[in-house]
N, C-alpha and C. Protein backbone atom coordinates (compact mmCIF):
# COMPACT_ATOMS: atom_id res chain seq x y z
N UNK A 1 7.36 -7.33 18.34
CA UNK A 1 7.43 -8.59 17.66
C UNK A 1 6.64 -8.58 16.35
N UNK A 2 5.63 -8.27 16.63
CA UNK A 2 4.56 -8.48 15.46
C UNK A 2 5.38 -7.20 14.18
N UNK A 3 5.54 -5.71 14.31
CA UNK A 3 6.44 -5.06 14.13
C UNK A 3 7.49 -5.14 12.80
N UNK A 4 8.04 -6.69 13.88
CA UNK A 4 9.04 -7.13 13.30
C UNK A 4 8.72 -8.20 12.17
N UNK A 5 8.00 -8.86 11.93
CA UNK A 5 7.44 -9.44 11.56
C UNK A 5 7.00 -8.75 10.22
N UNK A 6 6.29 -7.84 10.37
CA UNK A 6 5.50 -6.87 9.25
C UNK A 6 6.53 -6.38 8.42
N UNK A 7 7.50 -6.07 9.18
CA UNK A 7 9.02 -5.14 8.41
C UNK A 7 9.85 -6.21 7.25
N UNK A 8 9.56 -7.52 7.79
CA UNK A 8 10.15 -8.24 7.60
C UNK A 8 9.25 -8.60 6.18
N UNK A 9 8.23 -8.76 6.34
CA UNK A 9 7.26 -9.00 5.00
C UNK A 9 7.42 -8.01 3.76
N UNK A 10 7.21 -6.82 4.48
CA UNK A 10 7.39 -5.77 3.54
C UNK A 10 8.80 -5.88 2.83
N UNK A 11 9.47 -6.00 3.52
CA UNK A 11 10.75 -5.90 2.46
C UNK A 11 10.85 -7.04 1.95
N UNK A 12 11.05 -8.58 2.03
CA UNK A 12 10.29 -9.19 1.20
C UNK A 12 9.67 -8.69 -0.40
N UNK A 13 8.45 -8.03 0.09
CA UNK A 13 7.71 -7.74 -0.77
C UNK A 13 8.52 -7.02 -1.80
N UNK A 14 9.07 -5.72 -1.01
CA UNK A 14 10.01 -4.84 -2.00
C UNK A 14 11.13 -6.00 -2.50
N UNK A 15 11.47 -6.64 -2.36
CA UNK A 15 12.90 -7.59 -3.05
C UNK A 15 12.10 -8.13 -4.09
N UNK A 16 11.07 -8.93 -3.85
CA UNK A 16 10.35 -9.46 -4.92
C UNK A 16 10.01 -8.48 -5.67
N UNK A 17 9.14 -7.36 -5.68
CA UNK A 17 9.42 -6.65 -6.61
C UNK A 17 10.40 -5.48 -7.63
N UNK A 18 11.14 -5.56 -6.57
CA UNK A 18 12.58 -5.33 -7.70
C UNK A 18 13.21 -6.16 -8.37
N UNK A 19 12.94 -7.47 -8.12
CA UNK A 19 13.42 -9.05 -9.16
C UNK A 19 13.03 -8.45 -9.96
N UNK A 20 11.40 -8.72 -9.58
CA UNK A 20 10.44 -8.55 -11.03
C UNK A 20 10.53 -7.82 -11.97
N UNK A 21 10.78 -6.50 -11.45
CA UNK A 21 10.95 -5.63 -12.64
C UNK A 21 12.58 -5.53 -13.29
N UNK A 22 13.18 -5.83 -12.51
CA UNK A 22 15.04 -6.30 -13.44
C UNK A 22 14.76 -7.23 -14.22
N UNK A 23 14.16 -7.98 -13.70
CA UNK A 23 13.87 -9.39 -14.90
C UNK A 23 13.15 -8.53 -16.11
N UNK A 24 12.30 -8.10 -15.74
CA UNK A 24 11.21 -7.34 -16.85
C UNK A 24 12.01 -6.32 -18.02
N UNK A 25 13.38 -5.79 -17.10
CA UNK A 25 13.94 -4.47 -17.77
C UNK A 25 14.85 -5.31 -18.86
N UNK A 26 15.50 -6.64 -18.18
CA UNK A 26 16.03 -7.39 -18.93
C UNK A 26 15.85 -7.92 -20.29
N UNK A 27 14.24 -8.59 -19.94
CA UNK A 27 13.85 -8.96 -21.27
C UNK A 27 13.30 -7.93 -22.06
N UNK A 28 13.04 -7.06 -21.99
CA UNK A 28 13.01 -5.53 -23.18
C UNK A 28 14.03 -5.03 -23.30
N UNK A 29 15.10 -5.35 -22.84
CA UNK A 29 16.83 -4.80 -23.71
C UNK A 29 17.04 -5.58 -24.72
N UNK A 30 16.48 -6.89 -24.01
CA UNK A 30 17.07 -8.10 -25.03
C UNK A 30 16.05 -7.95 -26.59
N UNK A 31 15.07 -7.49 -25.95
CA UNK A 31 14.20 -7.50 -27.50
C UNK A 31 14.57 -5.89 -28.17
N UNK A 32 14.83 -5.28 -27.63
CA UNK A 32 15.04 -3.67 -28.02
C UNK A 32 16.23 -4.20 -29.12
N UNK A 33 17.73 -4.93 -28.65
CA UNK A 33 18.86 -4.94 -29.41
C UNK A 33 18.29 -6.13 -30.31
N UNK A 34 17.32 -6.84 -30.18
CA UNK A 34 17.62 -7.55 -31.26
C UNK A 34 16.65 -6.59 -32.27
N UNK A 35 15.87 -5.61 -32.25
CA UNK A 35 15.42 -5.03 -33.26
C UNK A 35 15.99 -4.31 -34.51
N UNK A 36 15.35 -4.93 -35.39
CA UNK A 36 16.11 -4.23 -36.82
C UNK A 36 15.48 -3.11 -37.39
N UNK A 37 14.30 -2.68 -36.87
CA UNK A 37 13.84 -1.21 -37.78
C UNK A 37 13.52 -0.39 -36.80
N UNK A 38 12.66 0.68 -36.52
CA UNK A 38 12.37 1.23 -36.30
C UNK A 38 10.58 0.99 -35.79
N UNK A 39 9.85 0.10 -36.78
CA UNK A 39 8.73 -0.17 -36.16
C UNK A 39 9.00 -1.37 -35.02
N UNK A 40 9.72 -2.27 -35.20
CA UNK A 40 10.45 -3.23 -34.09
C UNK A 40 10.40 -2.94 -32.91
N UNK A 41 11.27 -1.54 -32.66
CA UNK A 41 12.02 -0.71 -31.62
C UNK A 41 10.47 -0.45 -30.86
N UNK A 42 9.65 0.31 -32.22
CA UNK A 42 8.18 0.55 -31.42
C UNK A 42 7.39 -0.50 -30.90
N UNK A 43 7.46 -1.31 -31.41
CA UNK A 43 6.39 -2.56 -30.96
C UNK A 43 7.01 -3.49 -30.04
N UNK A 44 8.20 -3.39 -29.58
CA UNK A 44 8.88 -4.07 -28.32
C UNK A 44 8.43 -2.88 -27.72
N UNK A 45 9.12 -1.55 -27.58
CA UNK A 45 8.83 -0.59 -26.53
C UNK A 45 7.05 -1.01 -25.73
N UNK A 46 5.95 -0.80 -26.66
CA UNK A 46 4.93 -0.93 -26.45
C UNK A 46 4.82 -2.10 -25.53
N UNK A 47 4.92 -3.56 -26.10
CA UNK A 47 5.05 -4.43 -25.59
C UNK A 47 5.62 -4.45 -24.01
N UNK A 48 7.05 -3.93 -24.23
CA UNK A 48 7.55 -3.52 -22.69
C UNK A 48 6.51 -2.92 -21.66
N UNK A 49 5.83 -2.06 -22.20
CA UNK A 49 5.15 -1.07 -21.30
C UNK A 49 3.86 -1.82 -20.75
N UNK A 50 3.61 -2.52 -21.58
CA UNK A 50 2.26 -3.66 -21.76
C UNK A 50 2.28 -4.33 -20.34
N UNK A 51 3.60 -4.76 -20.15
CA UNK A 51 4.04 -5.59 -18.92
C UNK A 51 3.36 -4.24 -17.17
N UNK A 52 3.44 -3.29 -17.78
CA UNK A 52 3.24 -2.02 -16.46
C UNK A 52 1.39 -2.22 -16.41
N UNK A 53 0.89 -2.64 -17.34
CA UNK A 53 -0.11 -2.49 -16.81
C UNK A 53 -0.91 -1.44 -17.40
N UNK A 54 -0.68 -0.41 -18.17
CA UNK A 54 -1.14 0.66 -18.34
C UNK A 54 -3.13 0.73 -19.29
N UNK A 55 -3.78 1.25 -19.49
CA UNK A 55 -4.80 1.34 -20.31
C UNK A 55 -4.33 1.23 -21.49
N UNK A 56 -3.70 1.86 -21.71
CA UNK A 56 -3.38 2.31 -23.39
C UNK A 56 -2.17 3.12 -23.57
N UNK A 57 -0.78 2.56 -23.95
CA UNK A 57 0.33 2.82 -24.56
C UNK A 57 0.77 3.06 -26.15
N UNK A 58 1.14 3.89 -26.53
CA UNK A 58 1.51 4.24 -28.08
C UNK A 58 3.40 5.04 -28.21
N UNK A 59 3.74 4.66 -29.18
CA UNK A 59 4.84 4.78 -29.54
C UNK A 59 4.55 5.65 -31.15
N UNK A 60 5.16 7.18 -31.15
CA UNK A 60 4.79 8.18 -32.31
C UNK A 60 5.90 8.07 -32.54
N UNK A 61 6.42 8.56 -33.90
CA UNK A 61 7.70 8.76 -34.50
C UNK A 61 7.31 10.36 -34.88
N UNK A 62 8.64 11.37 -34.74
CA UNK A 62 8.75 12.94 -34.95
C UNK A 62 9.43 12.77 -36.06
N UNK A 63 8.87 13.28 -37.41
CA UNK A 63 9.20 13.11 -38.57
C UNK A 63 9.20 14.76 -39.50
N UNK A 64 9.94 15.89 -38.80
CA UNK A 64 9.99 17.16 -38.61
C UNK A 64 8.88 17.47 -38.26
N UNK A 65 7.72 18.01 -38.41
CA UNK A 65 6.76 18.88 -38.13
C UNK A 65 5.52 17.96 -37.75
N UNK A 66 5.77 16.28 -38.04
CA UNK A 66 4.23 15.40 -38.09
C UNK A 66 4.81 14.19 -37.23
N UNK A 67 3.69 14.02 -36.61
CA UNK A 67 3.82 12.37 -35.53
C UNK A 67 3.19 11.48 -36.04
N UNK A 68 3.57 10.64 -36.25
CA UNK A 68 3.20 9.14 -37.28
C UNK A 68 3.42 7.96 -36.22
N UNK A 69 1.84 7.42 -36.14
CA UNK A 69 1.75 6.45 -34.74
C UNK A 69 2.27 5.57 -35.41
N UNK A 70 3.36 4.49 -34.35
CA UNK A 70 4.23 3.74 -35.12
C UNK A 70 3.70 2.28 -34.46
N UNK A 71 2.71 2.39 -33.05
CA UNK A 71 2.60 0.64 -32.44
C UNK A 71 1.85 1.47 -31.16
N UNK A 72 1.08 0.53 -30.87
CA UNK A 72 -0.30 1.07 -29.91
C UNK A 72 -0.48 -0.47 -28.59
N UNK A 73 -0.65 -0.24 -27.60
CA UNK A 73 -1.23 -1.29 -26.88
C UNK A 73 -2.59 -1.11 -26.04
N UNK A 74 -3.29 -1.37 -25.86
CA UNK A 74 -4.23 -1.45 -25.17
C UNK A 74 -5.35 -0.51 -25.80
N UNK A 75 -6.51 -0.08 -24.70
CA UNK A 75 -7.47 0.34 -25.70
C UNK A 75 -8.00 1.76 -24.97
N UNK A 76 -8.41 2.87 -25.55
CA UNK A 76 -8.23 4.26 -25.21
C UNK A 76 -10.02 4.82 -25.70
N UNK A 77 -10.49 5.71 -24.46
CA UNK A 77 -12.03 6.07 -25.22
C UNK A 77 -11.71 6.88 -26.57
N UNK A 78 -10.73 7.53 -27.14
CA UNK A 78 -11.08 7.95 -28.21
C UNK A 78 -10.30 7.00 -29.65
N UNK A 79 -10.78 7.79 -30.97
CA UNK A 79 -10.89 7.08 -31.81
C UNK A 79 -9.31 7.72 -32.37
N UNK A 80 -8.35 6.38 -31.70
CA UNK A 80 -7.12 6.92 -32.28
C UNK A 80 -6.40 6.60 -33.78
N UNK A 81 -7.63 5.89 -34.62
CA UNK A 81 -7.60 5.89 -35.76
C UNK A 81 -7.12 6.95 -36.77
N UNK A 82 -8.09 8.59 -35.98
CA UNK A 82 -8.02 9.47 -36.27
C UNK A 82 -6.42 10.32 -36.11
N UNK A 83 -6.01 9.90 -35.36
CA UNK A 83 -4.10 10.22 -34.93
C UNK A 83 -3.27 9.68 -35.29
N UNK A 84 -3.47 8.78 -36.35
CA UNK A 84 -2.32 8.04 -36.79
C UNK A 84 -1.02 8.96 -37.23
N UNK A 85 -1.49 10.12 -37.86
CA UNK A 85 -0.48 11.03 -38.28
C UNK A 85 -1.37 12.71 -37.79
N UNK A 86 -0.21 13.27 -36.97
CA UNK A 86 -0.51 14.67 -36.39
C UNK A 86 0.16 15.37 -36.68
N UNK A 87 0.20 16.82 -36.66
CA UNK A 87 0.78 17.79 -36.72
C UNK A 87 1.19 18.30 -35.61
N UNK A 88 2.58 18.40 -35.12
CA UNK A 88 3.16 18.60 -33.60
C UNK A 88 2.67 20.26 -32.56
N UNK A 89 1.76 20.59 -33.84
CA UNK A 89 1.20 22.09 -33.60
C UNK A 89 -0.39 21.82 -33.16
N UNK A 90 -0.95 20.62 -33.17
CA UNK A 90 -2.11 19.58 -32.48
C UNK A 90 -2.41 20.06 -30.71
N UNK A 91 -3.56 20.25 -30.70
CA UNK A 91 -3.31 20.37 -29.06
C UNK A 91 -4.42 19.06 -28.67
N UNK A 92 -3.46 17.70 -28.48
CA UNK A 92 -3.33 17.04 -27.84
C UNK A 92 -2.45 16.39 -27.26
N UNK A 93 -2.52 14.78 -26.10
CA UNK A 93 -1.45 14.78 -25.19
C UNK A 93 -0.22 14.65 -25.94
N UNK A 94 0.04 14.21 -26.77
CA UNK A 94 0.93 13.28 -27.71
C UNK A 94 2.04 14.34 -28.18
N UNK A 95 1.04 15.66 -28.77
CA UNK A 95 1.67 16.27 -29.22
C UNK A 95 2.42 17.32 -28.38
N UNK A 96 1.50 17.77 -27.43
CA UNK A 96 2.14 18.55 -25.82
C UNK A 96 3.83 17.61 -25.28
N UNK A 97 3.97 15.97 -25.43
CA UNK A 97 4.40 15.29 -24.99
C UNK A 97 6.04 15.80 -26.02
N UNK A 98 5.64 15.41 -27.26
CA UNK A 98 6.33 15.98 -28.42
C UNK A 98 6.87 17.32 -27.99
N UNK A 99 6.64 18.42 -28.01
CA UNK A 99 7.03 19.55 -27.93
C UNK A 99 7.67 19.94 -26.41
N UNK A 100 7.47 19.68 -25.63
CA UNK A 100 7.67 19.99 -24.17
C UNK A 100 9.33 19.03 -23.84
N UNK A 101 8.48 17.74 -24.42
CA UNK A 101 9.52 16.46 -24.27
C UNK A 101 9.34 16.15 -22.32
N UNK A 102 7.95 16.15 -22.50
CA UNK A 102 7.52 15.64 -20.91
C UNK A 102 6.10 14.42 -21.47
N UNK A 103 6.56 13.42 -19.91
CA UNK A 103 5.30 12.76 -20.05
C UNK A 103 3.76 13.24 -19.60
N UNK A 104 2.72 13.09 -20.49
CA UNK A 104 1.30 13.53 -20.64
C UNK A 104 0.30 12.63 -19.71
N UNK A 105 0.11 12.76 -18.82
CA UNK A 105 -1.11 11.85 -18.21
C UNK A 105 -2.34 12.56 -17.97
N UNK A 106 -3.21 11.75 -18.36
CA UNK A 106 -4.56 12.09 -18.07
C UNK A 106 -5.09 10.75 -17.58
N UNK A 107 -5.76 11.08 -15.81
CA UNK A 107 -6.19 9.94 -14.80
C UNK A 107 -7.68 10.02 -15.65
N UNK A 108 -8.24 10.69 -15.54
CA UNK A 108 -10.04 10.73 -16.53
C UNK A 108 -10.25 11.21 -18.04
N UNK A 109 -11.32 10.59 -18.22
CA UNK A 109 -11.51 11.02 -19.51
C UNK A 109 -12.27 12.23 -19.43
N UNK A 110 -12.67 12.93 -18.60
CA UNK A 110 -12.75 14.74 -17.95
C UNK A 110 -11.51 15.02 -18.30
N UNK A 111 -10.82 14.54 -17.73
CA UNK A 111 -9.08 15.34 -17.08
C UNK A 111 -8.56 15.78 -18.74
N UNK A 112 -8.88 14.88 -19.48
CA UNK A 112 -8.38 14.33 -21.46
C UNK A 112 -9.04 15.77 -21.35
N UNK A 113 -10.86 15.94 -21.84
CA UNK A 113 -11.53 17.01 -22.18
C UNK A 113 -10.77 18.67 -21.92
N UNK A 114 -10.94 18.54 -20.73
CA UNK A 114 -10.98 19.79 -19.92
C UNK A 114 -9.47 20.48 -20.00
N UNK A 115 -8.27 19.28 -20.02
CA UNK A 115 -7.20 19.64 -20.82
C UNK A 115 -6.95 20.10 -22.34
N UNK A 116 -7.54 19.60 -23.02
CA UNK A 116 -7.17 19.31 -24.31
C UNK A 116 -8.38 19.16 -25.07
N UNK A 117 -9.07 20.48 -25.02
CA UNK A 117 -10.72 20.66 -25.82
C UNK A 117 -10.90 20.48 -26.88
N UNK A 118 -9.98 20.06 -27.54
CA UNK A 118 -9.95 20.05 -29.41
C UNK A 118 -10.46 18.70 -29.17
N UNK A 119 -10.11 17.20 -28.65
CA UNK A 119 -10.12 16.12 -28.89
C UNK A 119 -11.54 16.47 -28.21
N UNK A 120 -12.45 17.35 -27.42
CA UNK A 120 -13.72 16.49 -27.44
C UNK A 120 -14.51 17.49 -28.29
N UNK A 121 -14.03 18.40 -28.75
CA UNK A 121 -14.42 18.80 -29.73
C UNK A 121 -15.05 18.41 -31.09
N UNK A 122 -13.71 17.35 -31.14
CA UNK A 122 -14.10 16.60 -32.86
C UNK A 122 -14.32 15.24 -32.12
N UNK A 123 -14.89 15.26 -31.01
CA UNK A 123 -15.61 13.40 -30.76
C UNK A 123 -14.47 12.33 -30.97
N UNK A 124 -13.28 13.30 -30.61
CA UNK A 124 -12.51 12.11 -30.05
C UNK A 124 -11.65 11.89 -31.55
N UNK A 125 -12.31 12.64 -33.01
CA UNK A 125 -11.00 12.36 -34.10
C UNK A 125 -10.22 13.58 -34.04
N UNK A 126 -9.50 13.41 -34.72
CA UNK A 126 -8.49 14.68 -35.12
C UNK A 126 -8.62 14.93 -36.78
N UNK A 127 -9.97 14.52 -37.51
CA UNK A 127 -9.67 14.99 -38.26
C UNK A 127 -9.37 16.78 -38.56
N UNK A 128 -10.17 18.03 -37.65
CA UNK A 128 -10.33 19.08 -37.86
C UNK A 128 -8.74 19.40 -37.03
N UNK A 129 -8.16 18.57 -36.24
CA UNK A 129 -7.26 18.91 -35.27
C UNK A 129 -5.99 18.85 -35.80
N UNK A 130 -5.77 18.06 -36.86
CA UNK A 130 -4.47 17.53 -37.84
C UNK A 130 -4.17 19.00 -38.22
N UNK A 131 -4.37 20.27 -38.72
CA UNK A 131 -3.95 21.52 -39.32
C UNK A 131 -2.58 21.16 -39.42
């Protein structure tokens, strides 16, 4: 009984959250097509992602050989001032992300370091890292 009960909640739960996120996927199509440029496209995307919850989301544009941050959400320990524009030959996540064409996660800001030694190298800028 009880069992039944629990099974019964849980899925529940799962229905409600598959509304949620159709509704969610909905209203970022609707803002994606009404976008007219290219920074638009980025700053809805961002926005979209905003809704997941994440620390810190960014949208780069591949402009042959350089990544040019195009719209940013949330807030990240390093100084991504310094990344506005990279060189896809950079060993950080962005640019690994770029070249591979896989998503980059780092759960710690260890996990960032110990991956990707250039960024604690230069304290988190890229000015020495841009080459």
């Amino acid at each position: 009984m009880a069992a039944d009960a629990f099974a019964r909640v849980e899925l529940i739960e799962h229905e409600r959250a598959a509304r949620q996120r159709a509704e969610m996927l909905e209203h970022h199509a609707a803002r994606l097509a009404a976008a007219a440029s290219i920074e638009e496209v980025a700053r809805a995307t961002v926005d979209g992602l905003a809704q997941l919850r994440p620390r810190w989301a960014a949208v780069w544009r591949l402009e042959g050989t350089t990544l040019t941050l195009l719209a940013e959400h949330g807030r990240t320990d390093v100084d991504t001032a310094s990344y506005r524009t990279v060189s896809i030959d950079a060993e950080i996540p962005v640019t690994e992300a770029a070249r591979l064409g896989v998503i980059v996660s780092c759960g710690t800001r260890n996990e960032l370091f110990l991956r990707y030694p250039a960024v604690m190298r230069h304290g988190g800028t890229a000015s020495s890292v841009q080459s």
